[in-house]
PDB file of N, CA and C in Angstrom:
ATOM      1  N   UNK A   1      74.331 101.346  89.000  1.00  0.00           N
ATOM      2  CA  UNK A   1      75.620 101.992  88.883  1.00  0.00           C
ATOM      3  C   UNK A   1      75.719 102.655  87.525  1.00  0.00           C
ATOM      4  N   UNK A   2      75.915 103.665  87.372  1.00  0.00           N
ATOM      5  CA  UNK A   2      76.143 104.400  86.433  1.00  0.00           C
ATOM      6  C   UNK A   2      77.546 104.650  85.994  1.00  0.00           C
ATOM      7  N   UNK A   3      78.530 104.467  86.667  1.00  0.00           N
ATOM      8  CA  UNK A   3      79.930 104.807  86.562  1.00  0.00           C
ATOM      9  C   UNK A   3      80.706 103.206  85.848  1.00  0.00           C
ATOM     10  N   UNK A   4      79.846 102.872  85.177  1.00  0.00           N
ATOM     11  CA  UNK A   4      80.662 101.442  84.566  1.00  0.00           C
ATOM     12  C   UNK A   4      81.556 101.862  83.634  1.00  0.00           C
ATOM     13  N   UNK A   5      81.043 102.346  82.592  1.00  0.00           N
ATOM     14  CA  UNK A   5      81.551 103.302  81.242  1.00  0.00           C
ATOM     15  C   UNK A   5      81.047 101.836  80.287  1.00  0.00           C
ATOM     16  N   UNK A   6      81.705 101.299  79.561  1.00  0.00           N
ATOM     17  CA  UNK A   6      81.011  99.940  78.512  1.00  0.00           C
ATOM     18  C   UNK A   6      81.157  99.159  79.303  1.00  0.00           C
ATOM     19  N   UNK A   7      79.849  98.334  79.627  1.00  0.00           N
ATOM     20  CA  UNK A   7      79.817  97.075  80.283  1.00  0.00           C
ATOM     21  C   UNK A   7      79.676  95.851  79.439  1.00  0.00           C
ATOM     22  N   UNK A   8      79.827  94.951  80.145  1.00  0.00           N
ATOM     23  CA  UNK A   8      80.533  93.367  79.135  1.00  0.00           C
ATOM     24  C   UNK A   8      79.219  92.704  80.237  1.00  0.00           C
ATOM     25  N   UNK A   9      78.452  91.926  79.554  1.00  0.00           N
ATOM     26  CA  UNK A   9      77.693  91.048  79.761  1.00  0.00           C
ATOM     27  C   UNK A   9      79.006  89.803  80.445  1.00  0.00           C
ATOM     28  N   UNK A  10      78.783  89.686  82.067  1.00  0.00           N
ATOM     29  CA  UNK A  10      79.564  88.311  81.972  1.00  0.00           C
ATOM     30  C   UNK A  10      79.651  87.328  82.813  1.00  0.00           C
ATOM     31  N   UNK A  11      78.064  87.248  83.235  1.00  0.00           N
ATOM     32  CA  UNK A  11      77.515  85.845  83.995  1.00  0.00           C
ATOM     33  C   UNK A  11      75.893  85.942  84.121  1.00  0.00           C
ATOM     34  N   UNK A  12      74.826  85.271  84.175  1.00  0.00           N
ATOM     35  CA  UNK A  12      73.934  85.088  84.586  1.00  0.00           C
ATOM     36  C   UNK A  12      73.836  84.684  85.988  1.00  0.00           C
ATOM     37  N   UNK A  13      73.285  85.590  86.854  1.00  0.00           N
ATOM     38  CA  UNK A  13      72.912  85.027  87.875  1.00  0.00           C
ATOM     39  C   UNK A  13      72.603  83.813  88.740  1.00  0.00           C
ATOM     40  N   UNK A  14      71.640  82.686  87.823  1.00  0.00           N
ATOM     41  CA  UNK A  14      70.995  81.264  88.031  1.00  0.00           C
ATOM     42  C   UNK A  14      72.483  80.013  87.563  1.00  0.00           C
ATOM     43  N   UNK A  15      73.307  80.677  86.941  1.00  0.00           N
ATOM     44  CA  UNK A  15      74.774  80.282  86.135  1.00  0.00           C
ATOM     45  C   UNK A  15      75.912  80.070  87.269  1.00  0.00           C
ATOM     46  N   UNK A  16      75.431  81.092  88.296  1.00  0.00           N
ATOM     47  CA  UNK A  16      76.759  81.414  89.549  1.00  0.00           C
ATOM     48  C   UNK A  16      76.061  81.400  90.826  1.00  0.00           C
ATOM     49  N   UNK A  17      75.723  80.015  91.142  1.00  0.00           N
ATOM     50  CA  UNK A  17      75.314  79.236  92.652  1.00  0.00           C
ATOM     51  C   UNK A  17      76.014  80.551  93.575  1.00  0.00           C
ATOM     52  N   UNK A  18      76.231  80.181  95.215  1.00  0.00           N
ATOM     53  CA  UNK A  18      76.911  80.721  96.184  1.00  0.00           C
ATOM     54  C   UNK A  18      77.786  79.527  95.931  1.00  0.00           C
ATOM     55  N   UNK A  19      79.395  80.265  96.075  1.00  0.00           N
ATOM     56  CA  UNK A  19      80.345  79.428  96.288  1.00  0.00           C
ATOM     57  C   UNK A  19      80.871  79.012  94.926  1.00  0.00           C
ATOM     58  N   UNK A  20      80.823  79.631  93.971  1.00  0.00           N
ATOM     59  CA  UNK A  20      81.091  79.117  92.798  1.00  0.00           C
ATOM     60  C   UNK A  20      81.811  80.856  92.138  1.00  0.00           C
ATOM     61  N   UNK A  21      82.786  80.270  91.026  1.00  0.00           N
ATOM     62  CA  UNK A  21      83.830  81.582  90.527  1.00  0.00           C
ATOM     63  C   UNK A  21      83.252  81.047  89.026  1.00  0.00           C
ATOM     64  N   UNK A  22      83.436  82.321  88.432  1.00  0.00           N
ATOM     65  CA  UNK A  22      83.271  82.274  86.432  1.00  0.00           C
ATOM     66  C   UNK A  22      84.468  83.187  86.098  1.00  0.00           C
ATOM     67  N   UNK A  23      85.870  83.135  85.505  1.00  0.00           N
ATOM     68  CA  UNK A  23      86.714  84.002  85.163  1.00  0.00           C
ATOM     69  C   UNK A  23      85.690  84.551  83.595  1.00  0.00           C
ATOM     70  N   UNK A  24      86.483  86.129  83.243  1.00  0.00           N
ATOM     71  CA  UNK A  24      86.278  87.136  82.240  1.00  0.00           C
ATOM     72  C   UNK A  24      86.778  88.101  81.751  1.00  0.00           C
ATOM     73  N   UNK A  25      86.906  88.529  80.331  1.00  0.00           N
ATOM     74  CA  UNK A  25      88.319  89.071  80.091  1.00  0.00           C
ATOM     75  C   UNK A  25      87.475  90.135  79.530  1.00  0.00           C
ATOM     76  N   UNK A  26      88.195  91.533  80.381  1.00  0.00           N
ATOM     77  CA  UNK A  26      87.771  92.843  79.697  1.00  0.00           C
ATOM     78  C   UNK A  26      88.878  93.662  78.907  1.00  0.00           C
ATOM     79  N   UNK A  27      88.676  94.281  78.148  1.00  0.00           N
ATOM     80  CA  UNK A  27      89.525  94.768  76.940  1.00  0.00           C
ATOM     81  C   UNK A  27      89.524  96.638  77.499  1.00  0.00           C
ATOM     82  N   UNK A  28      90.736  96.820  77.536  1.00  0.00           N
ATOM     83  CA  UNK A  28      91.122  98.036  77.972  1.00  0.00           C
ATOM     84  C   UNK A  28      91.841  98.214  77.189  1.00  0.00           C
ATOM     85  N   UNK A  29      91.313  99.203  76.240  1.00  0.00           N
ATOM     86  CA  UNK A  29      92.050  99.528  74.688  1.00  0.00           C
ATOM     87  C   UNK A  29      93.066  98.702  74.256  1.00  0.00           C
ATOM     88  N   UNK A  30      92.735  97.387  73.858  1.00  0.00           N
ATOM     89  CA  UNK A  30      93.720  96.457  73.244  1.00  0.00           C
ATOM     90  C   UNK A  30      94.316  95.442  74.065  1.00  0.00           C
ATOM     91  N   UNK A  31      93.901  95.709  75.239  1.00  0.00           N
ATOM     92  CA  UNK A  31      95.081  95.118  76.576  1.00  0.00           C
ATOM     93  C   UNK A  31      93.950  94.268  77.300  1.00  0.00           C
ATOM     94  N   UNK A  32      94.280  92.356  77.048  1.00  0.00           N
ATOM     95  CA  UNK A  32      92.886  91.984  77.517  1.00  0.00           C
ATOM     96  C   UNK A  32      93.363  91.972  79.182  1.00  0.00           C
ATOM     97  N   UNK A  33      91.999  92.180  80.074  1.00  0.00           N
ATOM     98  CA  UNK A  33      92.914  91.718  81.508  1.00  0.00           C
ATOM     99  C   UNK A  33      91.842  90.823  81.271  1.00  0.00           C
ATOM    100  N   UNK A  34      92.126  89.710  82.660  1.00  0.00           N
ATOM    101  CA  UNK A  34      91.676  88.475  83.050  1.00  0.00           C
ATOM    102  C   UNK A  34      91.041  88.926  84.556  1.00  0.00           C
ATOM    103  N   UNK A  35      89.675  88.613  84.410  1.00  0.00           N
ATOM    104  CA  UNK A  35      89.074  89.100  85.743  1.00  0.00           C
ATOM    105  C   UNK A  35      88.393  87.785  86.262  1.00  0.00           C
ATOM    106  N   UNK A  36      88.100  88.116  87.586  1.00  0.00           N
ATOM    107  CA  UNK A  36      86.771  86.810  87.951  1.00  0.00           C
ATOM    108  C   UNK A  36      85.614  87.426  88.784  1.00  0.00           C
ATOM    109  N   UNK A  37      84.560  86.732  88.933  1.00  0.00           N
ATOM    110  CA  UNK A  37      83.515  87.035  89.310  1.00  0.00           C
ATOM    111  C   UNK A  37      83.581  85.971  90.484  1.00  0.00           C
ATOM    112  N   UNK A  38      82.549  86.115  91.743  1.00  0.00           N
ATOM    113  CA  UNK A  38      82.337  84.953  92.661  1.00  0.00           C
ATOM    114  C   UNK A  38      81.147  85.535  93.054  1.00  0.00           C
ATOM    115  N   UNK A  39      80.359  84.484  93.551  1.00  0.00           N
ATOM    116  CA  UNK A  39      79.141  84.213  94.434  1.00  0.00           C
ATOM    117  C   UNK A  39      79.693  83.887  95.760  1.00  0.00           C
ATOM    118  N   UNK A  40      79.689  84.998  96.695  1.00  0.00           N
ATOM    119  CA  UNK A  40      79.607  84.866  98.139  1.00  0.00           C
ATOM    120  C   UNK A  40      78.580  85.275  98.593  1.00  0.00           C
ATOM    121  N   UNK A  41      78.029  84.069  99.604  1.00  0.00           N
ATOM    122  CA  UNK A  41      76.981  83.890 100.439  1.00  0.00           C
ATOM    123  C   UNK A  41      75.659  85.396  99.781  1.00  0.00           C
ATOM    124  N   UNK A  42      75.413  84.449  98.022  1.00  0.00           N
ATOM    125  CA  UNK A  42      74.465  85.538  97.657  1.00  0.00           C
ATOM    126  C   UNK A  42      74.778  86.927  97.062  1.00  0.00           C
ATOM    127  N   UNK A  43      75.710  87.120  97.309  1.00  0.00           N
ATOM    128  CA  UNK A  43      76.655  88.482  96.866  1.00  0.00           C
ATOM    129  C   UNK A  43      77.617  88.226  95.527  1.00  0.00           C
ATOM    130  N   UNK A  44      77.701  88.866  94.504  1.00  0.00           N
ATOM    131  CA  UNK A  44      78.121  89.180  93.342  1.00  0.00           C
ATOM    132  C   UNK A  44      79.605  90.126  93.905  1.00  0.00           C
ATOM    133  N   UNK A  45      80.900  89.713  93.475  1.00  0.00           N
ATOM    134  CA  UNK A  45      82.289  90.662  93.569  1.00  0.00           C
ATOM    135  C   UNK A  45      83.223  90.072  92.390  1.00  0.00           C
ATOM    136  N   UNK A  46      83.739  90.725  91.932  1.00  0.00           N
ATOM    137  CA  UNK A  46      84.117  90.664  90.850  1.00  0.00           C
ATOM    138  C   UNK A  46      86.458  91.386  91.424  1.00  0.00           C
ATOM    139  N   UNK A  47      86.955  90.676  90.810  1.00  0.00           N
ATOM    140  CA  UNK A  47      88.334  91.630  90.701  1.00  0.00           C
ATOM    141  C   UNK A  47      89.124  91.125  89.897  1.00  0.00           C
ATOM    142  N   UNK A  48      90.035  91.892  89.330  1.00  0.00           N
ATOM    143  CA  UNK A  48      91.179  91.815  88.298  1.00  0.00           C
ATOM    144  C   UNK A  48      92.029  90.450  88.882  1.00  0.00           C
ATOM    145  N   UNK A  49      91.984  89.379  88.440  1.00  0.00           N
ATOM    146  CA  UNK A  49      92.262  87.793  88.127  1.00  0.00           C
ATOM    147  C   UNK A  49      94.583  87.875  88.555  1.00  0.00           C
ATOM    148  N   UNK A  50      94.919  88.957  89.439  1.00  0.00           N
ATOM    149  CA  UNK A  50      96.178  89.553  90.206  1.00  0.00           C
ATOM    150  C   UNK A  50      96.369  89.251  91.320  1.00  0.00           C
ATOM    151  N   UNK A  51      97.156  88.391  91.888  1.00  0.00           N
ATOM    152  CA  UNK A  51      97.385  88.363  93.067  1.00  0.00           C
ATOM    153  C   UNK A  51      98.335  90.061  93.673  1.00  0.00           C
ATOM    154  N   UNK A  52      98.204  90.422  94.664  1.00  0.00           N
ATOM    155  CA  UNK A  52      98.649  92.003  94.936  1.00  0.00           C
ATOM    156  C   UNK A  52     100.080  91.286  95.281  1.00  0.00           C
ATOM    157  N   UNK A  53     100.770  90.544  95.524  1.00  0.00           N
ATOM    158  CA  UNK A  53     101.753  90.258  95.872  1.00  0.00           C
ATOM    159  C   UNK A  53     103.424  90.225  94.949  1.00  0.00           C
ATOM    160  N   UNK A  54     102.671  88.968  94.240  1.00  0.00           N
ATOM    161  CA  UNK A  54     103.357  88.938  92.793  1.00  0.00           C
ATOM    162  C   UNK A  54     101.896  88.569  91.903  1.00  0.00           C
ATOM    163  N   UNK A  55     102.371  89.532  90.691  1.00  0.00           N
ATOM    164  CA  UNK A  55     101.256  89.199  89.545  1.00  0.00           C
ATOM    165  C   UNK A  55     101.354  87.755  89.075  1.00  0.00           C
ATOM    166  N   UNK A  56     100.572  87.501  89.895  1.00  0.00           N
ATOM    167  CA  UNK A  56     100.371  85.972  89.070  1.00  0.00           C
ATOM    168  C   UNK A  56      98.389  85.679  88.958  1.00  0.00           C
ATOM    169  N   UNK A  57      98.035  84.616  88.760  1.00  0.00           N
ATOM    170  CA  UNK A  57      96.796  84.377  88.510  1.00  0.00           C
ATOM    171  C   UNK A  57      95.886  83.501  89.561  1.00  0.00           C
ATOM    172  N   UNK A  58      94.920  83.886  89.982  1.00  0.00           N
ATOM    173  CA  UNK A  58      94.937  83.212  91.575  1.00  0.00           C
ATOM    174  C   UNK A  58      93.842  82.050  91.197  1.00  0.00           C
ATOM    175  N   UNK A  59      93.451  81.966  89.911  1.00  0.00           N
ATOM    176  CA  UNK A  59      93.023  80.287  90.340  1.00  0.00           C
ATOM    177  C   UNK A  59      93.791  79.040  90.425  1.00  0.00           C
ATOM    178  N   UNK A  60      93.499  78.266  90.939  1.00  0.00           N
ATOM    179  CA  UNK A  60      94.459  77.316  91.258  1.00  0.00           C
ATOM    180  C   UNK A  60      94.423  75.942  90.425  1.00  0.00           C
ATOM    181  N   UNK A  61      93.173  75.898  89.495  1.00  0.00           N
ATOM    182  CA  UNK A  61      92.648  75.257  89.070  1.00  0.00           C
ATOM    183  C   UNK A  61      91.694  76.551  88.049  1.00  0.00           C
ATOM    184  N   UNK A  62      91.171  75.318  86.795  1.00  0.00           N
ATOM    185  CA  UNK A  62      90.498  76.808  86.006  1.00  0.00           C
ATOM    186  C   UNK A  62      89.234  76.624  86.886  1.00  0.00           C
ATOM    187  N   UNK A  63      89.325  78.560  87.136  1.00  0.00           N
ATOM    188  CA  UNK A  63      87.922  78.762  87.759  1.00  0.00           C
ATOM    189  C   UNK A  63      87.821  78.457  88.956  1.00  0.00           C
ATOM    190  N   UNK A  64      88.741  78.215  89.858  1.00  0.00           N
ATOM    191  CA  UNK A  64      88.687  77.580  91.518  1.00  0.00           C
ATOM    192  C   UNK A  64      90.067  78.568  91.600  1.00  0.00           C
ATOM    193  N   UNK A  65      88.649  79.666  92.694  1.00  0.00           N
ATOM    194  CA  UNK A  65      89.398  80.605  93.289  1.00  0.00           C
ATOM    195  C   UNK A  65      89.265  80.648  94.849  1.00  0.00           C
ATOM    196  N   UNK A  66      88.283  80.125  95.244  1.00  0.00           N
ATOM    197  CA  UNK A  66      88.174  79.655  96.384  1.00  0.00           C
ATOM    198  C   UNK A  66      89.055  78.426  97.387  1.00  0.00           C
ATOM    199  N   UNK A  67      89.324  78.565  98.608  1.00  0.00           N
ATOM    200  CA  UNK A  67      90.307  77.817  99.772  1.00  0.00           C
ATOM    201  C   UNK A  67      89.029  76.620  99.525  1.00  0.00           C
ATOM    202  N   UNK A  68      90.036  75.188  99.945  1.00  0.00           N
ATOM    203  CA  UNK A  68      89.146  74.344 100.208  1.00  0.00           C
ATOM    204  C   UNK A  68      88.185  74.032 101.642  1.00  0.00           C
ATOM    205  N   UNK A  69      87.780  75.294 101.997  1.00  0.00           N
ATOM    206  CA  UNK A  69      86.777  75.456 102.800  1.00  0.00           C
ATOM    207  C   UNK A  69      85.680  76.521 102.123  1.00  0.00           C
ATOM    208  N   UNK A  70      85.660  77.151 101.484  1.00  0.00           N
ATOM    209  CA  UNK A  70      85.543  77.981 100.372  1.00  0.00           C
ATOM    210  C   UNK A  70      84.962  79.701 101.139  1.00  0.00           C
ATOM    211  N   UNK A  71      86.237  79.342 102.705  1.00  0.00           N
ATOM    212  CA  UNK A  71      85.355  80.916 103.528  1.00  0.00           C
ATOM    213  C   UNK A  71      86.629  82.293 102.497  1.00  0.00           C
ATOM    214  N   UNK A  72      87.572  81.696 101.747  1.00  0.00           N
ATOM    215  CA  UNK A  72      88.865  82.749 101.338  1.00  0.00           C
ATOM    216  C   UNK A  72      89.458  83.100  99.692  1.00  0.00           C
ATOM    217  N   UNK A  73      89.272  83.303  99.201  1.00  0.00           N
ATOM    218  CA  UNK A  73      89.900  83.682  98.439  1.00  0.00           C
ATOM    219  C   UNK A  73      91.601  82.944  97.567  1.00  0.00           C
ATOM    220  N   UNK A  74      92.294  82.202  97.335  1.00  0.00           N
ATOM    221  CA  UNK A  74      93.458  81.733  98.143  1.00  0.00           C
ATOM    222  C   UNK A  74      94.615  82.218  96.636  1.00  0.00           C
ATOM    223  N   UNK A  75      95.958  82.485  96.667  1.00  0.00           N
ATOM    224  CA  UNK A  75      96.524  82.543  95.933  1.00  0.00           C
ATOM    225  C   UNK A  75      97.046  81.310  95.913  1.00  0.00           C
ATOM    226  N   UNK A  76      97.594  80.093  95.055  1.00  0.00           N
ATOM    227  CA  UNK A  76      98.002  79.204  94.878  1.00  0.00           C
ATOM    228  C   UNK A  76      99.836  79.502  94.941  1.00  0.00           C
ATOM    229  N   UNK A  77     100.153  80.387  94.468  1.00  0.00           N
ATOM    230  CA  UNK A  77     101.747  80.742  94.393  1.00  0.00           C
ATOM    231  C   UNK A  77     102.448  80.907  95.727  1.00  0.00           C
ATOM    232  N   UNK A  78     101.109  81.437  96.878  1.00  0.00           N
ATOM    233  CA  UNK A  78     102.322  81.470  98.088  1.00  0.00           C
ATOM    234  C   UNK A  78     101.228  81.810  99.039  1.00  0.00           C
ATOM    235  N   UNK A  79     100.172  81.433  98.996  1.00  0.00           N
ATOM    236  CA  UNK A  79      99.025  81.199  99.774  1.00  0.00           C
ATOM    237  C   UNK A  79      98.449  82.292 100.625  1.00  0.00           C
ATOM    238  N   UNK A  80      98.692  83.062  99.946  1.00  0.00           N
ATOM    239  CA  UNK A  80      97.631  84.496 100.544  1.00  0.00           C
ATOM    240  C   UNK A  80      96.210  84.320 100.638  1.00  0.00           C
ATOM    241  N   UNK A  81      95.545  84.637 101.510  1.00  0.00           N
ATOM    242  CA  UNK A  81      94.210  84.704 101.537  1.00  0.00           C
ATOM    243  C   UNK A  81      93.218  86.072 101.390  1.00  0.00           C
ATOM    244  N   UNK A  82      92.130  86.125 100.851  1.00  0.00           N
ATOM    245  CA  UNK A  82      91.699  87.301 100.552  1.00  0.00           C
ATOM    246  C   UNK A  82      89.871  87.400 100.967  1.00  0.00           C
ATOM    247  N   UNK A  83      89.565  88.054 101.289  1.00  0.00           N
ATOM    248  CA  UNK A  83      87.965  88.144 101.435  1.00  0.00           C
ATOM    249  C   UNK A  83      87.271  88.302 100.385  1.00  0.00           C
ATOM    250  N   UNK A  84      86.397  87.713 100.337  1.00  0.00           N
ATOM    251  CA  UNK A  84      85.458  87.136  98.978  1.00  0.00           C
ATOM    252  C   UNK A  84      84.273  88.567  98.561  1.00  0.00           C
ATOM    253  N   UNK A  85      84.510  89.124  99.788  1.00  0.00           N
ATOM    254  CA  UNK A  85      83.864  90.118  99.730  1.00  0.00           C
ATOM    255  C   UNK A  85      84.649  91.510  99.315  1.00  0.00           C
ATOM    256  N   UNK A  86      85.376  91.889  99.880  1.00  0.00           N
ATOM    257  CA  UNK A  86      86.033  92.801  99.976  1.00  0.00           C
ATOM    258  C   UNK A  86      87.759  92.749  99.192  1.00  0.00           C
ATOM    259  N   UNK A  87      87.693  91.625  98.714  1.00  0.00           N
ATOM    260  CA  UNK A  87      89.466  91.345  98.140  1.00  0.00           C
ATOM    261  C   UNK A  87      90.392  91.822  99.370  1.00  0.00           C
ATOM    262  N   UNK A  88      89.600  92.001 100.787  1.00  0.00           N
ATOM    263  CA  UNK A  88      91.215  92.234 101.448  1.00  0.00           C
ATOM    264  C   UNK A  88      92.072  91.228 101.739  1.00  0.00           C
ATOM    265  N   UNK A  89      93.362  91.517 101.788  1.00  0.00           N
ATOM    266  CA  UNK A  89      94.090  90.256 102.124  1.00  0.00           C
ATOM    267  C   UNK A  89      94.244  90.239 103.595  1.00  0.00           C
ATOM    268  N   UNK A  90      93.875  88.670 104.308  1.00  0.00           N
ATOM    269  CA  UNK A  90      93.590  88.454 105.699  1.00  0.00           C
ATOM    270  C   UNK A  90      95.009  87.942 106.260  1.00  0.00           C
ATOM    271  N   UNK A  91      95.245  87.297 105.010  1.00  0.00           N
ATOM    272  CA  UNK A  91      96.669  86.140 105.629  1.00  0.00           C
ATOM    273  C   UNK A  91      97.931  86.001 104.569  1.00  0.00           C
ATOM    274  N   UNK A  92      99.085  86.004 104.985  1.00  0.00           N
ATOM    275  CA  UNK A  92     100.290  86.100 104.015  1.00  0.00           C
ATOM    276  C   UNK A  92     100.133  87.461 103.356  1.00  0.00           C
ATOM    277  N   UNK A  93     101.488  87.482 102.367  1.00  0.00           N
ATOM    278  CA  UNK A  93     102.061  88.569 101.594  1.00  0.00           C
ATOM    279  C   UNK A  93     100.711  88.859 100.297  1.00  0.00           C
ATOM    280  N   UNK A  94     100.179  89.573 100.615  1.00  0.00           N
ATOM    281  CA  UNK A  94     100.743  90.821 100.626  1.00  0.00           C
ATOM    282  C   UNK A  94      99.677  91.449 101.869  1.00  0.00           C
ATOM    283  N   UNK A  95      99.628  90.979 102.972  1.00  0.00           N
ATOM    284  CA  UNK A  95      98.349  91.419 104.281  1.00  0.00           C
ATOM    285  C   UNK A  95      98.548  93.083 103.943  1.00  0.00           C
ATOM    286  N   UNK A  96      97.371  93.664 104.105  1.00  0.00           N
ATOM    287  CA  UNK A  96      96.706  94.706 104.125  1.00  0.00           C
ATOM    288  C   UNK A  96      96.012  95.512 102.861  1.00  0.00           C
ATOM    289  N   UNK A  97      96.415  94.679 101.753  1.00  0.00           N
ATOM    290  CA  UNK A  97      96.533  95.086 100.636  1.00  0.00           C
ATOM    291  C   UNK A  97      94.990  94.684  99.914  1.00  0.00           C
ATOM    292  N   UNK A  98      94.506  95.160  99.259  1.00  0.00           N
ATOM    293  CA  UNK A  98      93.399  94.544  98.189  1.00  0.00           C
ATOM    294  C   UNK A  98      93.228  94.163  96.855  1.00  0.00           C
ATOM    295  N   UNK A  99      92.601  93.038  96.272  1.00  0.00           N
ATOM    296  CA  UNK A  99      93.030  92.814  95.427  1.00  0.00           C
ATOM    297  C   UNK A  99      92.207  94.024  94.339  1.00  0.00           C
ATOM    298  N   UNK A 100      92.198  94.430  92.720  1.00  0.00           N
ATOM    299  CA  UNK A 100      91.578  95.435  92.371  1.00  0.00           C
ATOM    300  C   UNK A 100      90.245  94.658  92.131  1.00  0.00           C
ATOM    301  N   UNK A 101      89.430  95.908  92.552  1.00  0.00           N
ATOM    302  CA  UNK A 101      87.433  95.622  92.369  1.00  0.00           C
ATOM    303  C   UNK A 101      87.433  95.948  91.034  1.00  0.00           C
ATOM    304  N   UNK A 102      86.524  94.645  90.812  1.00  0.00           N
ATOM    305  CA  UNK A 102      85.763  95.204  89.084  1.00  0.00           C
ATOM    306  C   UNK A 102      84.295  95.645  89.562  1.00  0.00           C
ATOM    307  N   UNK A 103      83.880  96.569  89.112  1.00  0.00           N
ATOM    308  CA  UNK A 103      82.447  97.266  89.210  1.00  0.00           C
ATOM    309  C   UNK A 103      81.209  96.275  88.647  1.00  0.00           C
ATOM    310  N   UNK A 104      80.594  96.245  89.137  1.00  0.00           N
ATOM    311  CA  UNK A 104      79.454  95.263  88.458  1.00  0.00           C
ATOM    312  C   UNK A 104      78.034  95.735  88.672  1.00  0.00           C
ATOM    313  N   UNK A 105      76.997  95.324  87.740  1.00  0.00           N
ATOM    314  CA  UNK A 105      76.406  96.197  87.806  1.00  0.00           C
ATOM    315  C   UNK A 105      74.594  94.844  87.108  1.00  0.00           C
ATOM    316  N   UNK A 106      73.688  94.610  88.594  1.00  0.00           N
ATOM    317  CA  UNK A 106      72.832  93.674  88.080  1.00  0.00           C
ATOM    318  C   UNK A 106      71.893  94.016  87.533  1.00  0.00           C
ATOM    319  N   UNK A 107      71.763  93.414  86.111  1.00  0.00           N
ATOM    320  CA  UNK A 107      69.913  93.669  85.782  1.00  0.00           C
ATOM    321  C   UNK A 107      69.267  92.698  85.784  1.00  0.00           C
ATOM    322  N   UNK A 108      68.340  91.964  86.541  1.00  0.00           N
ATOM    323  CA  UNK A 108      67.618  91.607  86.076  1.00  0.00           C
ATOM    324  C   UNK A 108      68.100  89.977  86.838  1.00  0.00           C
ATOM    325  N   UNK A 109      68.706  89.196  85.471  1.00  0.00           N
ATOM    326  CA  UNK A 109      69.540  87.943  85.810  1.00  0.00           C
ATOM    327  C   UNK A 109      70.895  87.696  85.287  1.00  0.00           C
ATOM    328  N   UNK A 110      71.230  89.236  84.575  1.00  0.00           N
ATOM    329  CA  UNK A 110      71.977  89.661  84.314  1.00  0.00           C
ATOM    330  C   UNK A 110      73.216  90.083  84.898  1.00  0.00           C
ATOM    331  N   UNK A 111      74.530  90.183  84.716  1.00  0.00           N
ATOM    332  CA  UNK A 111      75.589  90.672  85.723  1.00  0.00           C
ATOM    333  C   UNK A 111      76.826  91.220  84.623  1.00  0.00           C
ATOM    334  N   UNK A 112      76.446  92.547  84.707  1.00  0.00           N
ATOM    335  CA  UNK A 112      77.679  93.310  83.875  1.00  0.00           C
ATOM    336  C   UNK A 112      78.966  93.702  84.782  1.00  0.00           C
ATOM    337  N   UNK A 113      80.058  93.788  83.878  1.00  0.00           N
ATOM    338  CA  UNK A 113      80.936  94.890  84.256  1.00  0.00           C
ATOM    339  C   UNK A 113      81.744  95.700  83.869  1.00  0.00           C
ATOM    340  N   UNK A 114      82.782  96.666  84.226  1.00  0.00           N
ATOM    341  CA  UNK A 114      82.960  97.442  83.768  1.00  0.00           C
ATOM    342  C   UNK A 114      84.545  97.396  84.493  1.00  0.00           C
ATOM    343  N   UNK A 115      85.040  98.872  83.543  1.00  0.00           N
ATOM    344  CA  UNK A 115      86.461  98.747  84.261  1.00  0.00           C
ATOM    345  C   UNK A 115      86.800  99.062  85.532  1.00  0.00           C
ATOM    346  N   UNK A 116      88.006  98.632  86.193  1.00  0.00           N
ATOM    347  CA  UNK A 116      88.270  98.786  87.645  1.00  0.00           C
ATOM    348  C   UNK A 116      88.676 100.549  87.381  1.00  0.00           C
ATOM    349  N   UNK A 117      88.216 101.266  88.560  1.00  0.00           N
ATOM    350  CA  UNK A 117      88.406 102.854  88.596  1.00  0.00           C
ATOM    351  C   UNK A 117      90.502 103.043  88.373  1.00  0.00           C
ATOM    352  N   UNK A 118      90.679 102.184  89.176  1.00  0.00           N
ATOM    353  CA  UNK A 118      92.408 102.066  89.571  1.00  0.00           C
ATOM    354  C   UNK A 118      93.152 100.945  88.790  1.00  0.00           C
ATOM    355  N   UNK A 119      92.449 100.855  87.236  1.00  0.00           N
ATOM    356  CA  UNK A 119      93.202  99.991  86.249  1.00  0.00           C
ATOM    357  C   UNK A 119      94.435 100.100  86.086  1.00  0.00           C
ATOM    358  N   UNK A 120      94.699 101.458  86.267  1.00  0.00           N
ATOM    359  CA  UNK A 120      96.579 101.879  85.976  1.00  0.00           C
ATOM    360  C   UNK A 120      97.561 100.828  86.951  1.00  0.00           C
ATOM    361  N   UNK A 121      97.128 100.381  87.667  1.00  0.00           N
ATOM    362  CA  UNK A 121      97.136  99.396  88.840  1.00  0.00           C
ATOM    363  C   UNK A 121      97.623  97.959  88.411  1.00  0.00           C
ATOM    364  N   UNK A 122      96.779  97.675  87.430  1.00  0.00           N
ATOM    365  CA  UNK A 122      96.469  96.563  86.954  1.00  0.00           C
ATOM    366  C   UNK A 122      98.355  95.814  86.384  1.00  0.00           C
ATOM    367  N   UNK A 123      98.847  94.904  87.514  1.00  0.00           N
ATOM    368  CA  UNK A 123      99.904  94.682  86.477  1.00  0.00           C
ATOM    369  C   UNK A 123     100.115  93.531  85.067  1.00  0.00           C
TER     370      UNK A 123
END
């Protein structure tokens, strides 16, 4: 990916099993946001640490962003569910909505990222 713009070193690969979240804070001229990363089934997704509903913070626990089945995503404030893949929301407020993608970008054992395209977004 070329479209990162400054990327932030912010997980090792061998660091983030399947099924496991690492939160990370990227700096958008002065303004830190709070993002997370997850390992689904092998897959690297990353999004702005926002529930789309009400801005609140969707781990429920530090770093447990995952339902206790760990197939969803879950907001703790009013139990929205979201795809681990895709941030869509499957179940509750705010259904249809996504949460924002952080861009990520692997080298190696490495896992950068960069800012979300639709940061203005970001509440």
């Amino acid at each position: 990916m070329s479209g990162l713009g400054r990327k932030v070193l912010v997980a090792c690969t061998d660091a983030l099993p399947p099924g496991t979240s690492k939160k990370f804070s990227l700096d958008a001229g002065g303004r830190e946001v709070e993002c997370f990363i997850v390992n689904w089934q092998g897959g690297y997704h990353a999004y702005v640490n926002r529930c789309r509903h009400i801005a609140m913070s969707l781990d429920w626990l530090e770093n447990r962003f995952f339902d206790l089945e760990r197939e969803f995503l879950q907001c703790p404030t009013h139990g929205a569910l979201y795809r681990p893949d895709t941030g869509f929301c499957v179940f509750g407020p705010p259904a249809g909505r996504s949460l924002i993608r952080v861009p990520l970008e692997i080298r190696g054992d490495e896992i950068y990222a960069g800012m979300p395209a639709d940061f203005e977004d970001v509440p």
